[in-house]
C-alpha atoms as a PDB file:
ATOM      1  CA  UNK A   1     -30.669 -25.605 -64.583  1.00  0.00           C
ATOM      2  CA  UNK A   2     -29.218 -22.751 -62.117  1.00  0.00           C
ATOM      3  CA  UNK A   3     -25.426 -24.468 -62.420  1.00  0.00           C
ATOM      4  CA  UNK A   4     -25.861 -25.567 -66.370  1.00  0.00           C
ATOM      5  CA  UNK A   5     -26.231 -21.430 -67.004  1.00  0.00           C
ATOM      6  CA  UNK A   6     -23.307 -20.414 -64.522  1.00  0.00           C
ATOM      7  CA  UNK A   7     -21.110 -22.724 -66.012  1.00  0.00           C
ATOM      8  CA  UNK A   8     -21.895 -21.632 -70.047  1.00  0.00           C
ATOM      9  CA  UNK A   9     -21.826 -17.612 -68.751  1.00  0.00           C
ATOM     10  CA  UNK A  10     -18.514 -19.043 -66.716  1.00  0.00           C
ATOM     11  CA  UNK A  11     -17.638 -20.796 -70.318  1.00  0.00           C
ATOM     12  CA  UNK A  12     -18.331 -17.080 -72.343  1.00  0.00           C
ATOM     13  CA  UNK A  13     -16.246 -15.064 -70.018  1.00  0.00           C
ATOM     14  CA  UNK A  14     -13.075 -16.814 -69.284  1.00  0.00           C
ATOM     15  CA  UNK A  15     -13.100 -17.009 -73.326  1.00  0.00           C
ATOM     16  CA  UNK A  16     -13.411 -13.037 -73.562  1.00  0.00           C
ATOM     17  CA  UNK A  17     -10.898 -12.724 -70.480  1.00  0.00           C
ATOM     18  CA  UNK A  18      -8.215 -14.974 -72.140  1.00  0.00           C
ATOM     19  CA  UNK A  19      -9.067 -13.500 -75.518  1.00  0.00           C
ATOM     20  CA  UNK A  20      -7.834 -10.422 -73.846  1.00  0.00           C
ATOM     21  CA  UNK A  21      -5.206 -11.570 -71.863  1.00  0.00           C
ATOM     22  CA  UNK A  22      -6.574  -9.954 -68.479  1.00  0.00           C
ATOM     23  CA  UNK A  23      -4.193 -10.707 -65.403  1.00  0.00           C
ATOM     24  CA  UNK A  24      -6.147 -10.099 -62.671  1.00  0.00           C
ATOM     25  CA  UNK A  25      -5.797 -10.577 -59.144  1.00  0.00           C
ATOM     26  CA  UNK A  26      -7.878 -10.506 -56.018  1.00  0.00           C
ATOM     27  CA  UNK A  27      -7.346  -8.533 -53.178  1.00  0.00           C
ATOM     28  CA  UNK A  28      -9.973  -9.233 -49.832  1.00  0.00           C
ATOM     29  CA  UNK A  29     -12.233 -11.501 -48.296  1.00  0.00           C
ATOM     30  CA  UNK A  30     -15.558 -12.491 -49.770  1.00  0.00           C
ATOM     31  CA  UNK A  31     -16.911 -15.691 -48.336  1.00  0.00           C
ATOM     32  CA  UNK A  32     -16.111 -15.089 -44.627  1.00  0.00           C
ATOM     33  CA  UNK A  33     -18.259 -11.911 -44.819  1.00  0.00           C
ATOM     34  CA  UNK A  34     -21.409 -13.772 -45.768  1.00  0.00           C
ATOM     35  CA  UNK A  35     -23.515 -14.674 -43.337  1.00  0.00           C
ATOM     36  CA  UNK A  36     -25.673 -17.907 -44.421  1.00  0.00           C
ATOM     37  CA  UNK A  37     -29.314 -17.389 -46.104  1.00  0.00           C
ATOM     38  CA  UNK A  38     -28.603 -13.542 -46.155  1.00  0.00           C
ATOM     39  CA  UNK A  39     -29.406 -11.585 -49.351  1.00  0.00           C
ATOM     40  CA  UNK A  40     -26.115 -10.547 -51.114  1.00  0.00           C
ATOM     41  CA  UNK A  41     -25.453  -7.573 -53.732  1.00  0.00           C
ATOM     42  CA  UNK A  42     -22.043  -7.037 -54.983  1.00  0.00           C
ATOM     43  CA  UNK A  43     -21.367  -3.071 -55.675  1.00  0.00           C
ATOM     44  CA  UNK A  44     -18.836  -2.508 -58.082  1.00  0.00           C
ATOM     45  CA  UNK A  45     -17.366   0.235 -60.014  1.00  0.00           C
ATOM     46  CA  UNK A  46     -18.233   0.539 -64.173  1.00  0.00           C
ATOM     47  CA  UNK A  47     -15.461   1.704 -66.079  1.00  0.00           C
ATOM     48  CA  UNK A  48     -14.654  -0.708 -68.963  1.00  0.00           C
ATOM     49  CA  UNK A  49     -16.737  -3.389 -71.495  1.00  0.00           C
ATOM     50  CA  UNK A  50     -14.822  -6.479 -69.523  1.00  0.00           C
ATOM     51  CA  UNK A  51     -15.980  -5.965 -65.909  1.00  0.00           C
ATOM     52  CA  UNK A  52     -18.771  -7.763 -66.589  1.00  0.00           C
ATOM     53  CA  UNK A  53     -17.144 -11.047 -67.831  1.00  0.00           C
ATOM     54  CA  UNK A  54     -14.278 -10.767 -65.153  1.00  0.00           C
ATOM     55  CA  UNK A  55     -16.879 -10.141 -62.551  1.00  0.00           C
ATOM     56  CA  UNK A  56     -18.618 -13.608 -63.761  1.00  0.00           C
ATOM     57  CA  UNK A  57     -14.720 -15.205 -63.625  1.00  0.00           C
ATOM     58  CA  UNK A  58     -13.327 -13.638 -60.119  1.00  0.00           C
ATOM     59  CA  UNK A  59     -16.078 -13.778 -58.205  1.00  0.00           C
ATOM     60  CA  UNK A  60     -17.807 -17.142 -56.669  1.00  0.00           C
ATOM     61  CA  UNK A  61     -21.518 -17.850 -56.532  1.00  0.00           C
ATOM     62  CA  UNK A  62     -24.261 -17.099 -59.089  1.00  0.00           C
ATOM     63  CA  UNK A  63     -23.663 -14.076 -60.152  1.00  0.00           C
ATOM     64  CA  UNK A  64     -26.813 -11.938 -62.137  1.00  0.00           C
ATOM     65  CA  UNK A  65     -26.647  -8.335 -62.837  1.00  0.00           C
ATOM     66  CA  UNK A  66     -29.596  -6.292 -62.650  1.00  0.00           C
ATOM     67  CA  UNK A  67     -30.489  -5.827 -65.816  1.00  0.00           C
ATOM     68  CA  UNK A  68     -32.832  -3.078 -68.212  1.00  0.00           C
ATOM     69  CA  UNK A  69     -36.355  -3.665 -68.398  1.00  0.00           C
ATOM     70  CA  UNK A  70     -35.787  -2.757 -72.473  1.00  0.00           C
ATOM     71  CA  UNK A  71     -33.632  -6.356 -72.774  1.00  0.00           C
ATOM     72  CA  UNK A  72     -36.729  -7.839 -71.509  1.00  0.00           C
ATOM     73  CA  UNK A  73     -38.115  -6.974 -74.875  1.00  0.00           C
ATOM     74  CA  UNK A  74     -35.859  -8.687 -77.267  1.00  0.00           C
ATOM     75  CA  UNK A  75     -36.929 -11.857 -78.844  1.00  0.00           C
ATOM     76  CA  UNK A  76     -34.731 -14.569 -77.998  1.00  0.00           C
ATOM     77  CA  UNK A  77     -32.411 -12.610 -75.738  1.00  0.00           C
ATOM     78  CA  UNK A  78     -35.766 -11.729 -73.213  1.00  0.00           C
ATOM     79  CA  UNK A  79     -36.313 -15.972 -72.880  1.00  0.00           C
ATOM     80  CA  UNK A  80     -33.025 -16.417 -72.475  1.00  0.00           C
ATOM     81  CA  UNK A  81     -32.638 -13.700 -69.159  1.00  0.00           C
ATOM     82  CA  UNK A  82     -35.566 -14.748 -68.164  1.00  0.00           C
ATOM     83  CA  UNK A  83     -34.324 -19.007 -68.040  1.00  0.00           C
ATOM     84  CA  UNK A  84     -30.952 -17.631 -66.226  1.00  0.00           C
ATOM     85  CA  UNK A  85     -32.913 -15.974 -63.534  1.00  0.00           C
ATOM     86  CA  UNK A  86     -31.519 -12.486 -64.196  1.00  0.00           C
ATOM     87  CA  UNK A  87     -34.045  -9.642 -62.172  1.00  0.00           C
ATOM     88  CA  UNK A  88     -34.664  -6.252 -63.566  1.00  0.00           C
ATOM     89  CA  UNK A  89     -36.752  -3.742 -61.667  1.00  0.00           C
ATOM     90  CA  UNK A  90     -38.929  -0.818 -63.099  1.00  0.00           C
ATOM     91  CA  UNK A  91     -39.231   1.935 -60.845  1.00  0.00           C
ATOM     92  CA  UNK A  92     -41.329   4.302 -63.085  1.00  0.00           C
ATOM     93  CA  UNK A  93     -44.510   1.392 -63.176  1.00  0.00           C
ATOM     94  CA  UNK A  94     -45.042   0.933 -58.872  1.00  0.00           C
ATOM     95  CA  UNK A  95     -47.270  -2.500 -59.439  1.00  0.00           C
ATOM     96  CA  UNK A  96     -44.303  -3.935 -62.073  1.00  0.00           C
ATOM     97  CA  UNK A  97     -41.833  -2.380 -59.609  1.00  0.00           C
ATOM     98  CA  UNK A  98     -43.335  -4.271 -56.454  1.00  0.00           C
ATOM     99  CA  UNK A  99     -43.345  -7.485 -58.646  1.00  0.00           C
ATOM    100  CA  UNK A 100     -39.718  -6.903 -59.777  1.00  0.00           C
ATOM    101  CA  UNK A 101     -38.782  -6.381 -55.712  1.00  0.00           C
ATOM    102  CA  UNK A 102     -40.088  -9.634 -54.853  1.00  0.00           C
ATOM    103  CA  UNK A 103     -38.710 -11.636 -57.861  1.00  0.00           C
ATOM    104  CA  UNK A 104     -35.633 -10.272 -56.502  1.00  0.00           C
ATOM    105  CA  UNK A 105     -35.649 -10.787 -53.243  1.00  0.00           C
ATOM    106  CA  UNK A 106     -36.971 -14.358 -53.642  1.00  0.00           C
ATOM    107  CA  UNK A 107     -34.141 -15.095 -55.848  1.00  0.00           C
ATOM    108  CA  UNK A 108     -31.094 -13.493 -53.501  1.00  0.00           C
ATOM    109  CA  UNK A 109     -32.896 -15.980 -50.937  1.00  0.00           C
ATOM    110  CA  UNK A 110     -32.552 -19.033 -53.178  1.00  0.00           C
ATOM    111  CA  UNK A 111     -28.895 -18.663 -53.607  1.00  0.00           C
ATOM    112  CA  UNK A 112     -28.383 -15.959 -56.759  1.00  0.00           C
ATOM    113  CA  UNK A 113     -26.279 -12.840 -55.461  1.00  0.00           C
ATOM    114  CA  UNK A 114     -26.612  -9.775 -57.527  1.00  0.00           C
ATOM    115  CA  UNK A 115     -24.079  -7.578 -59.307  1.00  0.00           C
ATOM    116  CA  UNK A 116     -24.442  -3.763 -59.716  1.00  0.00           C
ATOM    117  CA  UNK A 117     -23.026  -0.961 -60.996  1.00  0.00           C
ATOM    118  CA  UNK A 118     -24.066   1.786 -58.586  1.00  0.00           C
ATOM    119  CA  UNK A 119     -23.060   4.458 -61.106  1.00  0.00           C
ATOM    120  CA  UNK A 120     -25.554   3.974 -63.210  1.00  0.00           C
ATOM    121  CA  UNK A 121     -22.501   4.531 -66.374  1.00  0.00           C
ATOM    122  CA  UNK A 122     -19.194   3.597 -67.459  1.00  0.00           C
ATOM    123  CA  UNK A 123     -16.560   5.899 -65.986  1.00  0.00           C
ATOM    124  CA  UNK A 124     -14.674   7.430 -68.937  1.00  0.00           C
ATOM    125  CA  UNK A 125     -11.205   7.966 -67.243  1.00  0.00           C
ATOM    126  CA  UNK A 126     -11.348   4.956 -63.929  1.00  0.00           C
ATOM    127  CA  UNK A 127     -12.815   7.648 -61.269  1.00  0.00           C
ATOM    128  CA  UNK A 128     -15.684   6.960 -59.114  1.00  0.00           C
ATOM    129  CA  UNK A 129     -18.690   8.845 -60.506  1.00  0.00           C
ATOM    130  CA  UNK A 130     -21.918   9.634 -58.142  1.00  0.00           C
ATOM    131  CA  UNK A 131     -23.547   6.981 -57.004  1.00  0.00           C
ATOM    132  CA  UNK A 132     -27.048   6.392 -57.724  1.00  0.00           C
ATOM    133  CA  UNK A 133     -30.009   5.700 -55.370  1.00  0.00           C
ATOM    134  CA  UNK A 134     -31.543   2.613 -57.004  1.00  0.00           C
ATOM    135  CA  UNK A 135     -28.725  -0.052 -55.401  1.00  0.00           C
ATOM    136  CA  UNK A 136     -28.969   1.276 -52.240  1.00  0.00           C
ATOM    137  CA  UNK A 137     -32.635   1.347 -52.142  1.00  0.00           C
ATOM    138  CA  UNK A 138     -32.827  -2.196 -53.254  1.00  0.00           C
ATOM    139  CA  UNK A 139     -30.496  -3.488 -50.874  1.00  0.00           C
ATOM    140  CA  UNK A 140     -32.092  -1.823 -47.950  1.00  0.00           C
ATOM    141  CA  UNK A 141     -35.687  -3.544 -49.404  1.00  0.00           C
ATOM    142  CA  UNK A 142     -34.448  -6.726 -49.397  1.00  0.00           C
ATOM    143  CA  UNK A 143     -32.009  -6.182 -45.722  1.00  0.00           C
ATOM    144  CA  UNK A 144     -29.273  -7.439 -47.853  1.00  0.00           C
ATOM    145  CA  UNK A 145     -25.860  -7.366 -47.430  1.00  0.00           C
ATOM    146  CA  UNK A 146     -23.715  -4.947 -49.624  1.00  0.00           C
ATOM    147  CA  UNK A 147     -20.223  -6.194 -50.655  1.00  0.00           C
ATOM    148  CA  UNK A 148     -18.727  -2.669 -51.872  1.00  0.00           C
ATOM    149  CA  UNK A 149     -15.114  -3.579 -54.107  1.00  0.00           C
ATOM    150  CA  UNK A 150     -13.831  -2.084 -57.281  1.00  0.00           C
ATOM    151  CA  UNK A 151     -11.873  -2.984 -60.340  1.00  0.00           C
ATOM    152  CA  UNK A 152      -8.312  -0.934 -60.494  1.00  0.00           C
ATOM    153  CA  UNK A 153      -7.295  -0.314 -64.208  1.00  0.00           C
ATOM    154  CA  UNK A 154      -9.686  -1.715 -65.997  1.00  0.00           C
ATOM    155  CA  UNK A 155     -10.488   1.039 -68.326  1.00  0.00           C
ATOM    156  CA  UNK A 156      -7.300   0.534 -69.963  1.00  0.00           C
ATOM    157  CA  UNK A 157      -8.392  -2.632 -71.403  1.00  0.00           C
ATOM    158  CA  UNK A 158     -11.145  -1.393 -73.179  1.00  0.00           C
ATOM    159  CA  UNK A 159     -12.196   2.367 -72.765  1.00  0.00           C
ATOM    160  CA  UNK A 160     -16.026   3.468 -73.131  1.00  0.00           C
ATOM    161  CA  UNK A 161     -17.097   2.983 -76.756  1.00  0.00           C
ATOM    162  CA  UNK A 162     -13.575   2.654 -77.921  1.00  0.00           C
ATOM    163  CA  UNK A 163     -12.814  -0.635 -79.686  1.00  0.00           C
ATOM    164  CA  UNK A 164      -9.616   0.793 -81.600  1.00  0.00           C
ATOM    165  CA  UNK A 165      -8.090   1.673 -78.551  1.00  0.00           C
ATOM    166  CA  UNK A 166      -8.314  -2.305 -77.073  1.00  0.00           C
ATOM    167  CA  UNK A 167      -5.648  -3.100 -74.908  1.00  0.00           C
ATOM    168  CA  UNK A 168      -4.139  -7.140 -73.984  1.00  0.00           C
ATOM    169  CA  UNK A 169      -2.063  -7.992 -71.010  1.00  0.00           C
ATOM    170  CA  UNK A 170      -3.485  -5.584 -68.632  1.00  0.00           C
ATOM    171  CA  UNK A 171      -2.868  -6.026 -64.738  1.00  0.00           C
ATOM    172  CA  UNK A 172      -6.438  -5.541 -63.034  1.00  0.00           C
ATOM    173  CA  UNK A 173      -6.745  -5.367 -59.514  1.00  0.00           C
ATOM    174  CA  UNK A 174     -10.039  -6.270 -57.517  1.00  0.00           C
ATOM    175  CA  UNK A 175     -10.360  -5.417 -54.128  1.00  0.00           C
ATOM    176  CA  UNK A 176     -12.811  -6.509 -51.952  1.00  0.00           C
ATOM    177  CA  UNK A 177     -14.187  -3.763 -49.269  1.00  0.00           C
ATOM    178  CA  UNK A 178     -15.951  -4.171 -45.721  1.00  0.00           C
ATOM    179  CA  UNK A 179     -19.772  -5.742 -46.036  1.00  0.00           C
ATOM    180  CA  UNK A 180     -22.392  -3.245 -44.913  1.00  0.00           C
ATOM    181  CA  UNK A 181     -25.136  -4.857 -43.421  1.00  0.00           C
ATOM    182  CA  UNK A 182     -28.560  -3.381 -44.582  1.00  0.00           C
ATOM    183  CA  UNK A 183     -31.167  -4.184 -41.406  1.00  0.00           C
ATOM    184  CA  UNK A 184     -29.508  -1.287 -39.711  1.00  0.00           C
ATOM    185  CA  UNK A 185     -30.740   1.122 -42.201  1.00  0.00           C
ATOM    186  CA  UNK A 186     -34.358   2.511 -43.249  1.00  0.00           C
ATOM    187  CA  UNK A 187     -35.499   3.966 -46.830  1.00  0.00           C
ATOM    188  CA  UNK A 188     -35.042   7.639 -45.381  1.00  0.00           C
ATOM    189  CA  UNK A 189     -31.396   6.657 -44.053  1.00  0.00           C
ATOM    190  CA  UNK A 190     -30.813   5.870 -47.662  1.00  0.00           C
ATOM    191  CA  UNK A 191     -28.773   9.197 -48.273  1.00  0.00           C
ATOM    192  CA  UNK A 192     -26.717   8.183 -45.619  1.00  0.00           C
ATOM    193  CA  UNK A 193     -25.722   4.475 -47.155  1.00  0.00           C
ATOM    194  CA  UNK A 194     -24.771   5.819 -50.125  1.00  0.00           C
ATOM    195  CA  UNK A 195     -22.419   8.135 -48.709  1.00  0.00           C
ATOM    196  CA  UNK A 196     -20.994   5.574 -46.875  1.00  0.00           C
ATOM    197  CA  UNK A 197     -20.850   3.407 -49.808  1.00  0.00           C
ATOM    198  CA  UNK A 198     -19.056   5.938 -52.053  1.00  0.00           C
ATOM    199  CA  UNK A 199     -16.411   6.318 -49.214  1.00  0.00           C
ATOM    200  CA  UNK A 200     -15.778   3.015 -49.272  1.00  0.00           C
ATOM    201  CA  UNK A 201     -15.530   1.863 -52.536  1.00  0.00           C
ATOM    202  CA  UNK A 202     -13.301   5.704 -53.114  1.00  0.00           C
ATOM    203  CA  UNK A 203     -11.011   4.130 -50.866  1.00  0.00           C
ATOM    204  CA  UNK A 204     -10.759   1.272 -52.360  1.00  0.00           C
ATOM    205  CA  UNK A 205      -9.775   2.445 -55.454  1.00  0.00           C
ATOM    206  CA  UNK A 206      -7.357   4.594 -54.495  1.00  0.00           C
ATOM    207  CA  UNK A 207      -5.248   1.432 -52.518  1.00  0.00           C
ATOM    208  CA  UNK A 208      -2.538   0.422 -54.384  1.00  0.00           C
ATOM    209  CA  UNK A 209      -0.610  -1.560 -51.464  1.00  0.00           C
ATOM    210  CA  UNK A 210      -0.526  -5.612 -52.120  1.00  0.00           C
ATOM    211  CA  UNK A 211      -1.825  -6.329 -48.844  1.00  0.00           C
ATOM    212  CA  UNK A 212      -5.465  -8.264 -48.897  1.00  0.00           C
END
């Protein structure tokens, strides 16, 4: 079941990608920073409607985003989350919250590697806004491993809540940043990671050198 639903949400976003004609290209290693049966969580910037779908494109592996409890609510769309094993976790009800750790966790351990946006909300003009503390507090949970990389550009396709500004044939750039591994940090060194993770995906998006 796992592969039939990453190949149809493969299916829906190459279709939106060509639709926009997205070049893309991808700078960095992924694979050779993964260790094997380690929890992975991709942190990416959020600046545009399409880093979503080129997210499920560019990168390998089962991808799921953390998603809002309130989808969970929709007929129809809540069955269908729930069948592609995408985890949501509700930090304002502590039993739900516990439950929503451990669905996680157990399904980074089968194989699924999660995708968040650490911001927490599209940036309007491509800068890195504040992180948030919910990623960081997951991934140091679940002693995963924290891929930081960014998208370069990618609010040009498509700014914030403005479809008559679309753009096609847009050069986006993903690069891929140093892993952090999580088992060397506690929940009160949690201010720390996140500064550390802000500096590094900051970085990132400021390269603009074609070296990986």
């Amino acid at each position: 079941m796992r592969e039939k639903v990453n190949q149809v949400i493969y299916d829906w976003a190459s279709r939106l990608i060509k639709s926009a004609k997205i070049k893309w290209t991808l700078f960095g290693d992924i694979e050779g920073q993964i260790e094997d049966n380690r929890s992975i969580i991709f942190m990416c910037n959020h600046a545009s409607a399409y880093d979503i779908p080129l997210a499920f494109v560019a990168i390998p592996g089962s991808i799921r985003m953390i998603a809002k409890k309130e989808l969970f609510k929709i007929p129809i769309l809540s069955q269908a989350m729930r069948t592609a094993e995408f985890p949501s976790i509700d930090r304002q009800n502590r039993e739900q919250a516990i439950k929503d750790l451990e669905f996680a966790r157990n399904k980074m351990k089968s194989g699924i590697r999660i995708w968040m946006f650490p911001e927490g909300t599209r940036s309007e003009d491509g800068q890195l806004r504040p992180l948030k503390k919910g990623g960081v507090r997951l991934a140091i949970d679940t002693n995963a491993i924290i891929i930081p990389l960014v998208m370069q550009d990618i609010q040009h396709i498509l700014p914030d809540k403005k479809w008559l500004k679309m753009r096609f044939n847009q050069q986006v750039n993903i690069r891929v940043g140093e892993a952090i591994d999580c088992r060397n940090y506690e929940v009160e060194d949690r201010h720390e990671l996140s500064e550390l993770l802000y500096n590094r995906m900051k970085q990132l998006l400021e390269r603009r050198d074609s070296s990986f």
